[in-house]
C-alpha atoms as a PDB file:
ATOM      1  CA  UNK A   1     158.244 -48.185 117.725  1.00  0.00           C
ATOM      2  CA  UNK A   2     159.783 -48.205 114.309  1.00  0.00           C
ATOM      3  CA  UNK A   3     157.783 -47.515 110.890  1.00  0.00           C
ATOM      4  CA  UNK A   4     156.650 -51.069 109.532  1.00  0.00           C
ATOM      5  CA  UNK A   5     158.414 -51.333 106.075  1.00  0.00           C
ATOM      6  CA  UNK A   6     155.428 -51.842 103.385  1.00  0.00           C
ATOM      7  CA  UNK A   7     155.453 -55.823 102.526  1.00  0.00           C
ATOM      8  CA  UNK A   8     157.419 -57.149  99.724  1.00  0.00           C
ATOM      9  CA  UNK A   9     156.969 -60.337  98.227  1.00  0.00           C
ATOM     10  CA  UNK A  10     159.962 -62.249  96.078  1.00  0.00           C
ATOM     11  CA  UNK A  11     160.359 -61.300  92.757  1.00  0.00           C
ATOM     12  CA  UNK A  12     160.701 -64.504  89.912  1.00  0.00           C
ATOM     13  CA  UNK A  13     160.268 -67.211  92.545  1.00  0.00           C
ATOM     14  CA  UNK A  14     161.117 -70.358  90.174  1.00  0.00           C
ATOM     15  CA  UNK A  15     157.937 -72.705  91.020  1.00  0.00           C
ATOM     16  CA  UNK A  16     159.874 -75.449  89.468  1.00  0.00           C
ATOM     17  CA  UNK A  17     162.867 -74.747  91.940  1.00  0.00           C
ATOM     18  CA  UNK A  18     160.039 -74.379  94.840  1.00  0.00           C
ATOM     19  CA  UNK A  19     158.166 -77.547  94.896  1.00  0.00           C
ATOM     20  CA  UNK A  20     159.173 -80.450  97.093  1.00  0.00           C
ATOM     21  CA  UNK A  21     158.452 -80.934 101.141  1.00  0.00           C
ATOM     22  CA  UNK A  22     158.987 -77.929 103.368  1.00  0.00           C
ATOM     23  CA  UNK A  23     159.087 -78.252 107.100  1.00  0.00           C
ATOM     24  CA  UNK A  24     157.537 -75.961 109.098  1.00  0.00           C
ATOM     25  CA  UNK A  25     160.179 -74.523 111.771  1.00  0.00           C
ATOM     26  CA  UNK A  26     157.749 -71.833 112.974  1.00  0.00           C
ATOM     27  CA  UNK A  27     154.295 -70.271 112.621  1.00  0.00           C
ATOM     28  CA  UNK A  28     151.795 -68.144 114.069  1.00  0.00           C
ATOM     29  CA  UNK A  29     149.291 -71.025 115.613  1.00  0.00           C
ATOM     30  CA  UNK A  30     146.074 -71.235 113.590  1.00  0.00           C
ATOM     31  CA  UNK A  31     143.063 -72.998 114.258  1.00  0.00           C
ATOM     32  CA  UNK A  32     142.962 -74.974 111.358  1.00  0.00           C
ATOM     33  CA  UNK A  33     146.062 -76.951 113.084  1.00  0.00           C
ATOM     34  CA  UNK A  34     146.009 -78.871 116.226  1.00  0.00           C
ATOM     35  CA  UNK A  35     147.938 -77.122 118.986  1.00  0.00           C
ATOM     36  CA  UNK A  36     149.670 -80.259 119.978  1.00  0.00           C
ATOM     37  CA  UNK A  37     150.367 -80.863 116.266  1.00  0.00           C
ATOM     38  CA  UNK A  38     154.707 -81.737 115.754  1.00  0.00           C
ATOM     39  CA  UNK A  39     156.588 -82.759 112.080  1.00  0.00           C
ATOM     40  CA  UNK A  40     154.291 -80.438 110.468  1.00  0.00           C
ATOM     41  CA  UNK A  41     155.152 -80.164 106.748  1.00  0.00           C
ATOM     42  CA  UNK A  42     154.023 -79.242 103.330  1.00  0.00           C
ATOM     43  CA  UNK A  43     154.441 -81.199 100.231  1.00  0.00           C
ATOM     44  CA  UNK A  44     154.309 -79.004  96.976  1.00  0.00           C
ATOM     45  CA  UNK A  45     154.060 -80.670  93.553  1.00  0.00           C
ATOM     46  CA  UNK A  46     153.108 -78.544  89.624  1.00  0.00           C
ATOM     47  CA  UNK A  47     150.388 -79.628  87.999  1.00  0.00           C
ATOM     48  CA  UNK A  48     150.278 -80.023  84.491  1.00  0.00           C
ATOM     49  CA  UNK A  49     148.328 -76.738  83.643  1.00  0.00           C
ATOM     50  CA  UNK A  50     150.680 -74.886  85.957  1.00  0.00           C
ATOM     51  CA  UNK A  51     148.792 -75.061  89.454  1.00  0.00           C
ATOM     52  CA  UNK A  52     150.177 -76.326  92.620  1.00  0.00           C
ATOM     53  CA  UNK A  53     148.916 -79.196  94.052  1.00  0.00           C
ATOM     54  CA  UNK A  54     149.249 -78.810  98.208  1.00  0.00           C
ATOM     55  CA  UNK A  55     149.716 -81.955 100.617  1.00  0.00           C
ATOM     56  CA  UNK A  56     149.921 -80.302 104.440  1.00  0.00           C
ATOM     57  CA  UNK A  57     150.137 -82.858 106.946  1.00  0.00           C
ATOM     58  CA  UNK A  58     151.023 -82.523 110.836  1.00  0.00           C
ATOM     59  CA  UNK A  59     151.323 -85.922 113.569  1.00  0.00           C
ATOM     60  CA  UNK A  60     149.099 -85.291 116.613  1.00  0.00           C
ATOM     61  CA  UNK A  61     148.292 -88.187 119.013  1.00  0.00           C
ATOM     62  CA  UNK A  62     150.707 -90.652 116.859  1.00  0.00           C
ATOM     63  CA  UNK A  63     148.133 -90.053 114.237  1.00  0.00           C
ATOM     64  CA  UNK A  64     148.512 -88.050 110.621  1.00  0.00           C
ATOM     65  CA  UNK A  65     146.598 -85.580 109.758  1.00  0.00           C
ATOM     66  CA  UNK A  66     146.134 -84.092 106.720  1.00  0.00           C
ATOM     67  CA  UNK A  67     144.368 -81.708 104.060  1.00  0.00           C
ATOM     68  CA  UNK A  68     144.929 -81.132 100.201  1.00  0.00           C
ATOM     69  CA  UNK A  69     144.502 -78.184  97.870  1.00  0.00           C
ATOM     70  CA  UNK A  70     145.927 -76.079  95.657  1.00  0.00           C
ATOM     71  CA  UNK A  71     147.922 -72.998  94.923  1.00  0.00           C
ATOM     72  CA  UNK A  72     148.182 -70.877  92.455  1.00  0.00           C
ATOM     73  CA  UNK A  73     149.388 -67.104  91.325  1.00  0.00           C
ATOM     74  CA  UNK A  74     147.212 -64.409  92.202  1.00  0.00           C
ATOM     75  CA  UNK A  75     148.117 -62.354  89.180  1.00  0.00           C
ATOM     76  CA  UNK A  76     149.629 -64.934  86.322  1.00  0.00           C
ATOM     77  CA  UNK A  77     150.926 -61.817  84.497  1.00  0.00           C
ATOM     78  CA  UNK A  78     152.825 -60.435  87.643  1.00  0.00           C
ATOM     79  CA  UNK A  79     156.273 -61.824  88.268  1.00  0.00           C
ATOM     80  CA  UNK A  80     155.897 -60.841  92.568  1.00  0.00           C
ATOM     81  CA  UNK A  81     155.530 -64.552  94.602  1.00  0.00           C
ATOM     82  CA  UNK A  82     151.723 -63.856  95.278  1.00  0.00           C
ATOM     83  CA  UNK A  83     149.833 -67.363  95.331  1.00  0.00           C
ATOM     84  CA  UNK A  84     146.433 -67.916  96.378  1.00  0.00           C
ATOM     85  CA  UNK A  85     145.950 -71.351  98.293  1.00  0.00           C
ATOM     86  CA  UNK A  86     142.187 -72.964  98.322  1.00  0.00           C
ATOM     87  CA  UNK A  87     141.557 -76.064 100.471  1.00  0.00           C
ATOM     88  CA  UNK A  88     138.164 -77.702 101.057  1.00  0.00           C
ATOM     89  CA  UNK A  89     137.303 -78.242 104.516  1.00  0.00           C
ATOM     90  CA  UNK A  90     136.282 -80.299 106.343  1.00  0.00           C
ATOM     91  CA  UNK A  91     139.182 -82.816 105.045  1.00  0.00           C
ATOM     92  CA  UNK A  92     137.095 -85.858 105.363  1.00  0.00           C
ATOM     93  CA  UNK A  93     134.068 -84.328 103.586  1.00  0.00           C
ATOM     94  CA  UNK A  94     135.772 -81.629 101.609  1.00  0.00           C
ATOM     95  CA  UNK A  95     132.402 -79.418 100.816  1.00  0.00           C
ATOM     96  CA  UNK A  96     133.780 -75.647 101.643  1.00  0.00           C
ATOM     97  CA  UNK A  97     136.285 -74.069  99.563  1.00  0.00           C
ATOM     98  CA  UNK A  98     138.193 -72.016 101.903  1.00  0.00           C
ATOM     99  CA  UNK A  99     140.671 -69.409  99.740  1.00  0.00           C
ATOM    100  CA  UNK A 100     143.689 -68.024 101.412  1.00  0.00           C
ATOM    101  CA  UNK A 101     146.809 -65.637 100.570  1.00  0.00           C
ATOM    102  CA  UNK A 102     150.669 -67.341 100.320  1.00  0.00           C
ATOM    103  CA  UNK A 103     153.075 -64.591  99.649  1.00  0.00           C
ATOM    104  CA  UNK A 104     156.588 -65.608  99.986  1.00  0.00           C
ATOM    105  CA  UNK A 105     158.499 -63.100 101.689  1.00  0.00           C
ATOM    106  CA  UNK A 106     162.219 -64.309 101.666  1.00  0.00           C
ATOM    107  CA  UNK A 107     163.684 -67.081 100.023  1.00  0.00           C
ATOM    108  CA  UNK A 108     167.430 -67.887  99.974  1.00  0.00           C
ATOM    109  CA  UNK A 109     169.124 -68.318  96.820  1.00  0.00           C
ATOM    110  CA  UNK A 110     169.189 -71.929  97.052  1.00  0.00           C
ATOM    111  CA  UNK A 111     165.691 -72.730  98.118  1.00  0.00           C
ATOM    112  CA  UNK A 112     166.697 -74.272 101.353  1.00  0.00           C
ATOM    113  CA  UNK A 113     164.788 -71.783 103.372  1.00  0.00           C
ATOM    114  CA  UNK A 114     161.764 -69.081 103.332  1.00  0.00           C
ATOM    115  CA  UNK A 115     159.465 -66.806 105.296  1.00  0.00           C
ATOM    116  CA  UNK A 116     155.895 -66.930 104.412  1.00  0.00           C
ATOM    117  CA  UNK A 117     152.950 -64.643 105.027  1.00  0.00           C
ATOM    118  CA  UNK A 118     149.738 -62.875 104.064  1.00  0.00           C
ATOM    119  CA  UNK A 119     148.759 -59.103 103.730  1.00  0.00           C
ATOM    120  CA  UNK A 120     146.532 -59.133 107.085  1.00  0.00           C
ATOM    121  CA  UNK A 121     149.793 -60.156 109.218  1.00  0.00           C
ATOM    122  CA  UNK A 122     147.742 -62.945 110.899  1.00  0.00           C
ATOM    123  CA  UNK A 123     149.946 -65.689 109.560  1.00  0.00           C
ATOM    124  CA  UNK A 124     153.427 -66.365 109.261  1.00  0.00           C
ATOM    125  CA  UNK A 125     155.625 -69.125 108.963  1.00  0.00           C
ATOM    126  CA  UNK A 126     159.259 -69.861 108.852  1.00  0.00           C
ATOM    127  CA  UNK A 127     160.131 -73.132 106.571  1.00  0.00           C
ATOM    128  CA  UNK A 128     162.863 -75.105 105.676  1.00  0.00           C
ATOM    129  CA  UNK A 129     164.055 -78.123 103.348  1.00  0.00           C
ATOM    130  CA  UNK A 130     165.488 -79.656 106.784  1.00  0.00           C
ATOM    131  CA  UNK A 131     163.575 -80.161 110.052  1.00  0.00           C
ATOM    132  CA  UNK A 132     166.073 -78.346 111.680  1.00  0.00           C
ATOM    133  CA  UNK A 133     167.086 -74.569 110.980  1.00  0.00           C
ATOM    134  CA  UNK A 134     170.326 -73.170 111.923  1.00  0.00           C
ATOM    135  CA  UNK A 135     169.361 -70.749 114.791  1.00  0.00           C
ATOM    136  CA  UNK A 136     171.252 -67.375 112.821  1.00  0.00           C
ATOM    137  CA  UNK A 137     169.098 -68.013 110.201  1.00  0.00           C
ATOM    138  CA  UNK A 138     165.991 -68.614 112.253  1.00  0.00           C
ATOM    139  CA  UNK A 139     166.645 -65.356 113.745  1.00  0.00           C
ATOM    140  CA  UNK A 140     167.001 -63.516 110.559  1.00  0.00           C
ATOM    141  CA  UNK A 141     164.177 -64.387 109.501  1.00  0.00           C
ATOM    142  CA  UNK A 142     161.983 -63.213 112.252  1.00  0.00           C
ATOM    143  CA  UNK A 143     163.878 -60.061 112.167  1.00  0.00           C
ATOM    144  CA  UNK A 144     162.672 -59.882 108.370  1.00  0.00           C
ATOM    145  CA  UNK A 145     158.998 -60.483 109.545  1.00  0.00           C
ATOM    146  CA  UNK A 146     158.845 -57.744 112.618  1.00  0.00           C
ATOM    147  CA  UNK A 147     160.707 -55.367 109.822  1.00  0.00           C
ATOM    148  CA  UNK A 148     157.522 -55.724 107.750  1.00  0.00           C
ATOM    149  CA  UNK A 149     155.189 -55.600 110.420  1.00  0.00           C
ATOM    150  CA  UNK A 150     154.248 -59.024 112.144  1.00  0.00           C
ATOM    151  CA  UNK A 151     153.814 -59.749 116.037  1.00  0.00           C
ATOM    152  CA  UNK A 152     156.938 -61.994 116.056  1.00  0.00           C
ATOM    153  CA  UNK A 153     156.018 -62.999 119.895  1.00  0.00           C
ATOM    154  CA  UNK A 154     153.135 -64.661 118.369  1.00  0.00           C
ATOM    155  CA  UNK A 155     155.798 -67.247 116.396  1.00  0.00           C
ATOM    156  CA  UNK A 156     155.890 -70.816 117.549  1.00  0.00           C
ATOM    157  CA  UNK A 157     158.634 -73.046 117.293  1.00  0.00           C
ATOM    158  CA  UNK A 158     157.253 -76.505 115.613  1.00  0.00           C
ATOM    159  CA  UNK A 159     158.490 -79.405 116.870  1.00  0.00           C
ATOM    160  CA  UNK A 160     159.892 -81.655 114.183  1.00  0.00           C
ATOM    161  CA  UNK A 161     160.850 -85.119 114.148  1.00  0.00           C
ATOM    162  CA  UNK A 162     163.935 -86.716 113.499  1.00  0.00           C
ATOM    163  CA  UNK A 163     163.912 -88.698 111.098  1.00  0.00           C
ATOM    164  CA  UNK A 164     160.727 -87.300 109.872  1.00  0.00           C
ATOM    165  CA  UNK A 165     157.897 -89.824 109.556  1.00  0.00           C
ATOM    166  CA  UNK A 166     157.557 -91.798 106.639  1.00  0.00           C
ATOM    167  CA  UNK A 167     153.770 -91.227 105.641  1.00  0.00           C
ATOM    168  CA  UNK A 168     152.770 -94.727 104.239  1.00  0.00           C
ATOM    169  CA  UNK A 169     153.606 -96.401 107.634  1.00  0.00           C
ATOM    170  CA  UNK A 170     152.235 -93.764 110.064  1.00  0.00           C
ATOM    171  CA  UNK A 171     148.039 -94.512 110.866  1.00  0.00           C
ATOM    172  CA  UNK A 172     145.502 -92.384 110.105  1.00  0.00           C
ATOM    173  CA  UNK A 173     143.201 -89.906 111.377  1.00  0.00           C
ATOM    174  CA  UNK A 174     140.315 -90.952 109.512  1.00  0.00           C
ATOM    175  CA  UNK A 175     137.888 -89.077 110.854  1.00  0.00           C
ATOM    176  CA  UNK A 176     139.070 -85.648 111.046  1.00  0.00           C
ATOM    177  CA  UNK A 177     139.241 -85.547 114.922  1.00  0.00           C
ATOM    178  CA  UNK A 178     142.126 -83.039 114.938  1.00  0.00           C
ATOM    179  CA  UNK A 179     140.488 -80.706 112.599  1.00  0.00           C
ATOM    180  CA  UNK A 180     137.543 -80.605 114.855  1.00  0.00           C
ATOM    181  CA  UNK A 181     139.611 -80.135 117.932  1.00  0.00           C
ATOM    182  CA  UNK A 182     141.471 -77.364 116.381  1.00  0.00           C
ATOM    183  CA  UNK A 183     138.343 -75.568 116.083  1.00  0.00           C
ATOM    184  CA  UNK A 184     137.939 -75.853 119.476  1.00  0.00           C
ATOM    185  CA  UNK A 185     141.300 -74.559 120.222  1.00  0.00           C
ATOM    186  CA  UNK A 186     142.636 -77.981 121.129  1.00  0.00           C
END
């Protein structure tokens, strides 16, 4: 097997550049995500004070689900792409901070495109400006996560919808079903 090159993360991301929606073309599954889950995005906006605020939402059932945080740099004097994410959980009584590590990986010089992960290796995903990604750059990118180290067998592909879903008009989970049947491993 070859030597894991150590992780690097991007050096002088430009937030500014960075914010918008990102579609999620792959990931390692998670349990905080329904498995049936498709058009699975993330919304990225700067706060005032420099924060990010963090809209993730996913379609399961016909329904959206969704969670907000926030993101922000591990280290504000270090210029390496190494944000911490918090969400409160569960979404529909958000009581439990949960903290997590973002490190972006790759981006391409036009922000069209990046790999995502953490230090542990347990999550990765592949993202994109477009709910479709060109399949040579899919695959370079998952040749840029097993170079570091990650499982890429584990990636999988998210189903995205074209168009994607409008948010206003699509109905709610209300409740928080799919965050308790991801728990579940539903």
């Amino acid at each position: 097997m070859a030597e894991k090159k150590e992780m690097e993360t991007v050096k002088g991301l430009d937030l500014e550049r960075y914010m918008g929606r990102w579609y999620e073309i792959a990931s390692f599954p998670s349990r905080f995500q329904p498995k049936n889950g498709t058009g699975t995005r993330a919304t990225y906006t700067l706060n005032a004070d420099g924060t990010v605020h963090v809209l993730n939402e996913t379609w399961s059932g016909g329904k959206r689900g969704f969670i907000e945080g926030s993101a922000y740099k591990a280290d504000p004097n270090s210029d390496e792409a190494k944000l911490k994410v918090k969400f409160y959980v569960p979404p529909f009584l958000p009581i439990f901070p949960v903290v997590g590590d973002y490190w972006v990986l790759f981006i391409d010089d036009d922000y069209q495109y990046a790999l995502i992960g953490q230090p542990s290796r347990r999550y990765l995903w592949i993202l994109s400006r477009r709910t479709q990604l060109d399949e040579e750059v899919y695959n370079q990118l998952v040749e840029k996560a097993k170079e570091v180290g990650y499982d890429v067998g584990k990636l999988h592909k998210t189903p995205q919808l074209d168009p994607p879903p409008e948010t206003a008009e699509s109905p709610k989970d209300t409740v928080g079903l799919w965050w308790f049947k991801s728990l579940l491993g539903k």
